[in-house]
Protein backbone atom coordinates (compact mmCIF):
# COMPACT_ATOMS: atom_id res chain seq x y z
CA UNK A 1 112.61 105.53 97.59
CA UNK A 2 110.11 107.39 99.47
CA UNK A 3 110.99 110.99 101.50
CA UNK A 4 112.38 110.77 105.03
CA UNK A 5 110.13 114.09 105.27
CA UNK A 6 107.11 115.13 103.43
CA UNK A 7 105.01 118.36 104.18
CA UNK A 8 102.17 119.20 101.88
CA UNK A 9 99.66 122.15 102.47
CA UNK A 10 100.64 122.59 106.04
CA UNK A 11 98.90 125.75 107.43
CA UNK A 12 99.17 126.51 111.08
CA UNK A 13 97.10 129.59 112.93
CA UNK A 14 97.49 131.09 116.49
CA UNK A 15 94.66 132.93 116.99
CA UNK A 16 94.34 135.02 114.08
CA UNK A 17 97.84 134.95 112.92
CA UNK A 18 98.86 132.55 110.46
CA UNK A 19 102.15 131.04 111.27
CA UNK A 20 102.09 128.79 108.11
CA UNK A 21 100.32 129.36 104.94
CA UNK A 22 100.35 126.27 102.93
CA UNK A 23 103.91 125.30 103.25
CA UNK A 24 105.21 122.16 101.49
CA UNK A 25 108.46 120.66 101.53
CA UNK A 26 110.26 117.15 101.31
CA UNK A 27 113.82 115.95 102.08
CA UNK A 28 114.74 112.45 100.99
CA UNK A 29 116.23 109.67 102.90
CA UNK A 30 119.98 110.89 103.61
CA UNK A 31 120.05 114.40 102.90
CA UNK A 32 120.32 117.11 105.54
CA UNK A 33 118.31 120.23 105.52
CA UNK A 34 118.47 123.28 107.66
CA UNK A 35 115.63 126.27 107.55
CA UNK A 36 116.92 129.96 107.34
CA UNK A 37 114.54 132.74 107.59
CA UNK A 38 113.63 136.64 109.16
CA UNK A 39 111.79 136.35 112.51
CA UNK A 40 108.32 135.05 112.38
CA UNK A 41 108.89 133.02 108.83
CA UNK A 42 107.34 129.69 110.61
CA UNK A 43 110.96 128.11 111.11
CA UNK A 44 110.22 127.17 114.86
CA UNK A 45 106.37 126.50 114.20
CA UNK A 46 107.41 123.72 111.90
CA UNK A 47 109.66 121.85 113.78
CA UNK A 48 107.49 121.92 116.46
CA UNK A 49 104.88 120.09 114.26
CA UNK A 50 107.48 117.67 113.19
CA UNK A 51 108.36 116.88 116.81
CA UNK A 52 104.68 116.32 117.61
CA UNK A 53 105.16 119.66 119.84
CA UNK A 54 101.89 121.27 118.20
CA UNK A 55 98.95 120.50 116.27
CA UNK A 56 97.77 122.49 112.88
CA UNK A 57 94.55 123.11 111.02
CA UNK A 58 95.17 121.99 107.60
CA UNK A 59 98.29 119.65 105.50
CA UNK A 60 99.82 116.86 105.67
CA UNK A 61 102.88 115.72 107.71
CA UNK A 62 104.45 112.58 106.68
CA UNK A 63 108.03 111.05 108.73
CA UNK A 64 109.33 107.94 107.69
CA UNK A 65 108.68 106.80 111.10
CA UNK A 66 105.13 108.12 111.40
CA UNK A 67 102.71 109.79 109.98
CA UNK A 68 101.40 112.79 111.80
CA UNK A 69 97.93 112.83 110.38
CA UNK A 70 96.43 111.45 113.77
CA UNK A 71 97.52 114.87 115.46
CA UNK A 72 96.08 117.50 113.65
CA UNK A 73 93.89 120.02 115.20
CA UNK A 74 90.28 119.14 114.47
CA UNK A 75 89.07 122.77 114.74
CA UNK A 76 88.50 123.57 111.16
C-alpha cells in the first residue's frame, strides 16, 4: 500500500536561515499524525509545503493526491 504522505530530503531556506534541513517522514494510508516541537523546529514550514502554501529548495513531497514535485523552488 503506498504512504498517504511521503517527505524525503525536504530542506527549506528563508534567506539564510534554514527552516528545514533534510527532513523525511511518511504516514501511511489511515493513520493520523500530529507534529510537536520548540518554536522554530519547522512544524508550520512543513505544512505549509504540504498545503502548496510555499515552495522549497531541495526533497521530495509526495500526497496521495499529488505529487508536489512541480512546485519546488527552482533557485538552487
Amino acid at each position: 500500500m503506498e504512504p498517504a504522505i511521503s517527505i524525503r530530503g525536504l530542506t527549506k531556506f528563508y534567506g539564510d536561515l534554514r527552516a528545514l534541513d533534510n527532513f523525511s517522514m511518511e504516514v501511511r494510508q489511515g493513520e493520523f499524525f500530529g507534529f510537536l516541537g520548540p518554536n522554530g523546529a519547522g512544524k508550520t514550514t512543513t505544512i505549509n509545503i504540504l498545503a502548496g502554501l510555499t515552495t522549497y529548495e531541495d526533497g521530495e513531497v509526495y500526497e496521495s493526491s499529488c505529487n508536489h514535485k512541480a512546485r519546488q523552488s527552482r533557485s538552487n
